[in-house]
Protein backbone atom coordinates (compact mmCIF):
# COMPACT_ATOMS: atom_id res chain seq x y z
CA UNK A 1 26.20 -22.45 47.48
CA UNK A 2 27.80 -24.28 50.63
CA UNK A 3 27.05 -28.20 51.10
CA UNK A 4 25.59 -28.55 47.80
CA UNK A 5 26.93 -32.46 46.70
CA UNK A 6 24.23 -34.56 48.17
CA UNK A 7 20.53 -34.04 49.58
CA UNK A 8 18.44 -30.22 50.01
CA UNK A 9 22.13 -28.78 48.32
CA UNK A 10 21.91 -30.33 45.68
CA UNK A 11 18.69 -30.26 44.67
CA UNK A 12 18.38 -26.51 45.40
CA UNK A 13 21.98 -26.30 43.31
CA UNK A 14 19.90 -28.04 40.48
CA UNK A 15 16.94 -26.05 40.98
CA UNK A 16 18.58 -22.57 40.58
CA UNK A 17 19.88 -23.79 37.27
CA UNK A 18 16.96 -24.59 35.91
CA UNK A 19 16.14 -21.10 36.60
CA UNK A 20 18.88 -20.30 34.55
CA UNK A 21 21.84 -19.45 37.62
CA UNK A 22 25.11 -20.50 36.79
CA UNK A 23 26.14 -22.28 40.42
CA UNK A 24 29.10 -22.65 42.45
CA UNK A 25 29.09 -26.84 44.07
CA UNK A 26 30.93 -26.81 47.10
CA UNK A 27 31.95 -29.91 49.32
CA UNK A 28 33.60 -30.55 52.12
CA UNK A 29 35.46 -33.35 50.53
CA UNK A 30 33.25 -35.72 48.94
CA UNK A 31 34.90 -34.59 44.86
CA UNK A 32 33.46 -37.27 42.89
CA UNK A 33 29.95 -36.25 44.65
CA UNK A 34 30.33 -32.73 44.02
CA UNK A 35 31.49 -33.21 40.14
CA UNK A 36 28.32 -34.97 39.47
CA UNK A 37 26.13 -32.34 40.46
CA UNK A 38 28.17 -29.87 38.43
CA UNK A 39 27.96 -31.99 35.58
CA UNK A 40 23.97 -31.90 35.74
CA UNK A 41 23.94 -28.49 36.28
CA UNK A 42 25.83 -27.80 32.86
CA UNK A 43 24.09 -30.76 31.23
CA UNK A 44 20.62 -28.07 31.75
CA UNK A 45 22.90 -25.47 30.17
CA UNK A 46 24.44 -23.36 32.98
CA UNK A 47 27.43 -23.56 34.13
CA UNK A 48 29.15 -24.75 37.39
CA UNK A 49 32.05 -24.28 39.06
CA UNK A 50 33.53 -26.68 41.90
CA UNK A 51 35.13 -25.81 45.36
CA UNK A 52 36.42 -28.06 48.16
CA UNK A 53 36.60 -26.05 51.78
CA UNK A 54 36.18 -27.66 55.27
CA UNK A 55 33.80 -25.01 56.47
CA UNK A 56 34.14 -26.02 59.59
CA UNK A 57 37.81 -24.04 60.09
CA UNK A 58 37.24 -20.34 60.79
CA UNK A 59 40.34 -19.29 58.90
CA UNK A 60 39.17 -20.87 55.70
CA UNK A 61 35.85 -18.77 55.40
CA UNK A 62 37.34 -15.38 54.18
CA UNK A 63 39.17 -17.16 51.59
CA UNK A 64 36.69 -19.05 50.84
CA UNK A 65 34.29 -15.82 50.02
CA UNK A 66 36.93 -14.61 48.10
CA UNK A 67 37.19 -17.47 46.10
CA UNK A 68 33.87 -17.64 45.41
CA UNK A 69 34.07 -13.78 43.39
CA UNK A 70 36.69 -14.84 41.57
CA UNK A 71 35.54 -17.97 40.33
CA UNK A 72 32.11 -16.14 39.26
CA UNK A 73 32.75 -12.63 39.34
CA UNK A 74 29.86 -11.91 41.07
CA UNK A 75 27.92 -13.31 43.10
CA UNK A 76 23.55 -12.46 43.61
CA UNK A 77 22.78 -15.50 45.38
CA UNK A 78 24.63 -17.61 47.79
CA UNK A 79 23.03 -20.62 50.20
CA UNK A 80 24.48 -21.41 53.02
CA UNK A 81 23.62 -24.75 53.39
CA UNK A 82 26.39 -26.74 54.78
CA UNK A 83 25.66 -28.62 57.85
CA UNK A 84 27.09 -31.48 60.00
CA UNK A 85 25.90 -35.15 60.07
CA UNK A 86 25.52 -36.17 63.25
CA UNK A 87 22.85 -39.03 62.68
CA UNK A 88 24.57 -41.20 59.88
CA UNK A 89 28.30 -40.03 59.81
CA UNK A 90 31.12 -40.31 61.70
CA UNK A 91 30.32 -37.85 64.17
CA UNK A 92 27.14 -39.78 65.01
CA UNK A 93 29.08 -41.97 67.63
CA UNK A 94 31.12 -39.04 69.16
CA UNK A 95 30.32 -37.53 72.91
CA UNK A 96 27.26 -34.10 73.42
CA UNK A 97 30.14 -31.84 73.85
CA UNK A 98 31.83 -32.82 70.82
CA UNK A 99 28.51 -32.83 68.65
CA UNK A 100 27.94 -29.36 70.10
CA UNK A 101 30.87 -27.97 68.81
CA UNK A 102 30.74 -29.27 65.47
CA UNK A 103 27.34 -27.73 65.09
CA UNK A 104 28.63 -24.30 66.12
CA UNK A 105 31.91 -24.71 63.95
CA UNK A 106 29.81 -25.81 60.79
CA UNK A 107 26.44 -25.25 60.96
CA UNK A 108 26.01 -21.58 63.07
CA UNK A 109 29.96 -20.31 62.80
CA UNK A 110 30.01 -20.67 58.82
CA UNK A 111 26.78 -19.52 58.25
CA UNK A 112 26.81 -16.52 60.44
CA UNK A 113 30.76 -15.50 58.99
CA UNK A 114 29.98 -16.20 55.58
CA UNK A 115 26.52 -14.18 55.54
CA UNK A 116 28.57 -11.43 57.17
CA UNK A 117 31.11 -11.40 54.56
CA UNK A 118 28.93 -12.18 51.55
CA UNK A 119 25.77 -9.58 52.92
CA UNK A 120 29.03 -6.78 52.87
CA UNK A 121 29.82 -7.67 49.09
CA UNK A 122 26.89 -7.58 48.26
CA UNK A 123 26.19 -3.88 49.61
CA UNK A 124 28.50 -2.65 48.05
CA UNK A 125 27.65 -3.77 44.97
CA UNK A 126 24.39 -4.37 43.16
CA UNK A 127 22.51 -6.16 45.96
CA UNK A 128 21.31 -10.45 46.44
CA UNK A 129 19.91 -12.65 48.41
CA UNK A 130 21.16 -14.84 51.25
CA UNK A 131 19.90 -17.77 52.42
CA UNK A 132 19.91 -19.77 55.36
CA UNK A 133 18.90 -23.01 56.61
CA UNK A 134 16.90 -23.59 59.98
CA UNK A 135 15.01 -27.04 61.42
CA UNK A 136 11.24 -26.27 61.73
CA UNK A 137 11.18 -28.07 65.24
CA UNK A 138 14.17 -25.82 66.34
CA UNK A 139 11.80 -23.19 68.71
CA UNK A 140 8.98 -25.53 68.92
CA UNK A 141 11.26 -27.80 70.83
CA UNK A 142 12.10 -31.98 69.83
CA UNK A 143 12.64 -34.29 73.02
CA UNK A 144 16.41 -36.27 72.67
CA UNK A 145 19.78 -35.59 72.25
CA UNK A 146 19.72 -34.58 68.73
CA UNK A 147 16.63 -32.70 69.17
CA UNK A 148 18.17 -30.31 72.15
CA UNK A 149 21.79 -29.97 69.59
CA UNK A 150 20.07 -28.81 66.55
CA UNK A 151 17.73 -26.41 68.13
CA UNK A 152 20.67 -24.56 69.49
CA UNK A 153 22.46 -24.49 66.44
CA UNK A 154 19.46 -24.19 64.27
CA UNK A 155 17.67 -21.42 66.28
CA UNK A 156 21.05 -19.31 66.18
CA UNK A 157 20.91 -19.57 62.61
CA UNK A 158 17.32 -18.09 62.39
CA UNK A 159 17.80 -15.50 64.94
CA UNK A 160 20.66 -14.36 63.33
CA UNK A 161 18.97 -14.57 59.53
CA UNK A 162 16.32 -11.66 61.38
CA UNK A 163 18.87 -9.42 62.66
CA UNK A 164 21.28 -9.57 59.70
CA UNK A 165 18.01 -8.85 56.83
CA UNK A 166 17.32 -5.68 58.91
CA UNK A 167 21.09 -4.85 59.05
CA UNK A 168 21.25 -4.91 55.31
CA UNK A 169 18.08 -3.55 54.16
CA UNK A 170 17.23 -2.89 51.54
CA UNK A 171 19.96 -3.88 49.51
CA UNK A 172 20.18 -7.38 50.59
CA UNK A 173 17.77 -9.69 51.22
CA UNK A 174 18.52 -12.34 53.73
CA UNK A 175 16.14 -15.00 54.55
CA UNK A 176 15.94 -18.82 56.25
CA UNK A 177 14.69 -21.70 55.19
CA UNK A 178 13.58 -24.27 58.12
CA UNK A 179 12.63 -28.22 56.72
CA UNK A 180 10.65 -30.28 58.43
CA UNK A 181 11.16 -33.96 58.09
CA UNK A 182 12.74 -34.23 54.52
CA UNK A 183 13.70 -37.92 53.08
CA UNK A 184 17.17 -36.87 52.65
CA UNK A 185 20.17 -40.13 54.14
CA UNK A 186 18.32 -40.49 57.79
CA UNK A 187 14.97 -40.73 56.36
CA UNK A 188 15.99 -43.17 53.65
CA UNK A 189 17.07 -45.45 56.30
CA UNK A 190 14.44 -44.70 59.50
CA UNK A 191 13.18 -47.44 61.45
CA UNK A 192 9.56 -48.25 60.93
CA UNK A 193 8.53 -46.10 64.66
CA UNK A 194 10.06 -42.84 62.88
CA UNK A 195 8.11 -43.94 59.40
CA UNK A 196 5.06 -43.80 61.49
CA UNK A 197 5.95 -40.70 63.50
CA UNK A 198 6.98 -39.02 60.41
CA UNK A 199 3.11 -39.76 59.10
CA UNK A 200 1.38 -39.00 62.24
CA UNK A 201 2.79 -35.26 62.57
CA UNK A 202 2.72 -34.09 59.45
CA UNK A 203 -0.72 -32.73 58.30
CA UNK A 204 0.12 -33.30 54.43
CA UNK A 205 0.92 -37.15 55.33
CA UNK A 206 4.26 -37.93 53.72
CA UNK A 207 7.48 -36.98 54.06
CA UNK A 208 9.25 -34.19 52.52
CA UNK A 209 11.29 -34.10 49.54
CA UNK A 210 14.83 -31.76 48.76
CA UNK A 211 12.78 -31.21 45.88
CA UNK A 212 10.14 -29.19 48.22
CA UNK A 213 12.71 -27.45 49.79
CA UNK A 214 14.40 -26.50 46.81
CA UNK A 215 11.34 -25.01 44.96
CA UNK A 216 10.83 -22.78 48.15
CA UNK A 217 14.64 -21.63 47.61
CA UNK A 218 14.06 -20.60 44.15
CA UNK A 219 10.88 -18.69 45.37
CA UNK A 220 12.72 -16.83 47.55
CA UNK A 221 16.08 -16.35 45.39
CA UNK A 222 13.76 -14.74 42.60
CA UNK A 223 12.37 -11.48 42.57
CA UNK A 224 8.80 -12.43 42.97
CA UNK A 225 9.60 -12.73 46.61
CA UNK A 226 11.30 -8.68 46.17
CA UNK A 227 9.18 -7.93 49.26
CA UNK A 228 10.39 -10.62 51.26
CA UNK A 229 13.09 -10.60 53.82
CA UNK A 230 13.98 -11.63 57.50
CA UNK A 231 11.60 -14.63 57.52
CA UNK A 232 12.32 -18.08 58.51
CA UNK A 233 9.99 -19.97 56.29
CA UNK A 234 8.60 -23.68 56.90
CA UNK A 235 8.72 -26.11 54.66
CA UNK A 236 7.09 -29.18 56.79
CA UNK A 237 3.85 -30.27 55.49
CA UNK A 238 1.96 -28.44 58.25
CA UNK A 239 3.08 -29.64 60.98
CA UNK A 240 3.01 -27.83 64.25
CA UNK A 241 4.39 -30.39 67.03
């Protein structure tokens, strides 16, 4: 799975191998974080395989795919869950049109190419599930900067998860995950106004955990959810603005 060395990645990377998945960590760049989630994932038995690929360069993303099969042989699953950080990274500080197009490099160009290739493996073959991940607020709408850049991105992804589950029915299941406010880096370090907001919307009081996300993941990875495709699921507490 894509972006799986820190926050929802990782724990959904941990969470299919409890399940019993052997799992492919991939990272931009951060190694050393990416080698400690594979090392938990074979310390519950499975193992795990390690790939580093900016994500964000469209001539990487074949090879990247192709990588991937060899490494595993074959692949049933696959999460695309990479995504830019544009509230605590170094991208935070950069101009709108230069977070816009790091959104649609990383977050909407790798997941729509690599679903592509992956959903046409997988065809051919045996059949699996893809999965995507959206923002919950993406069609309802957030007011601010990063609110308008991630509901582009974000609602391209989900769009896209629709048409591409029909396109590969029923051999391929392709589904998106959208999180509402998870504690992932930003929500570890959120003024006290966001605390509060984060409180106030959500019906279920609290923010979210990876942990929530990634039971959700396995859900829809397993074949209890065989009858399940082309839906953007929420995972926000309950809340609707």
């Amino acid at each position: 799975m894509t972006g799986s060395s820190s926050g929802i990645g990782r724990a959904i990377a941990l969470e299919l191998a409890r399940a019993g998945a052997d799992v492919l960590v991939h990272a931009r760049q951060s190694a050393a974080d990416a080698q400690r989630v594979a090392d938990e994932i074979r310390g519950l038995g499975p193992s795990a395989t390690l790939l580093l690929a900016d994500l964000g360069r469209a001539e990487v993303l074949p090879k990247f795919v192709d990588d991937c099969w060899h490494a595993l042989r074959s692949v049933d699953i696959w999460v695309n869950n990479a995504g830019a950080d544009l509230l605590t990274g170094d991208e935070a500080r950069r101009a709108f049109g230069e977070k816009l197009q790091i959104l649609l490099d990383v977050d909407v160009r790798s997941s729509v190419v690599l679903s592509k290739l992956v959903g046409e493996k997988m065809a051919q073959g045996a059949g699996g599930v893809i999965l995507n991940i959206g923002w919950d607020q993406a069609d309802r709408g957030m007011d601010g900067t990063s609110g308008e850049l991630f509901a582009a991105s974000k609602n391209a992804v989900m769009g896209f998860t629709r048409s591409l589950a029909v396109s590969l029915a029923p051999k391929v299941r392709v589904n998106c995950i959208a999180p509402g406010w998870i504690r992932t880096a930003w929500g570890e370090s959120a003024n006290q106004a966001w605390q509060e907001r984060v409180r106030r919307e959500t019906p279920l009081g609290r923010w979210g955990t990876p942990e929530d996300v990634a039971k959700v993941a396995r859900f829809l990875a397993s074949a209890d959810a065989a009858y399940v495709t082309g839906q953007v699921i929420r995972v926000n507490g309950g809340a609707v603005r």
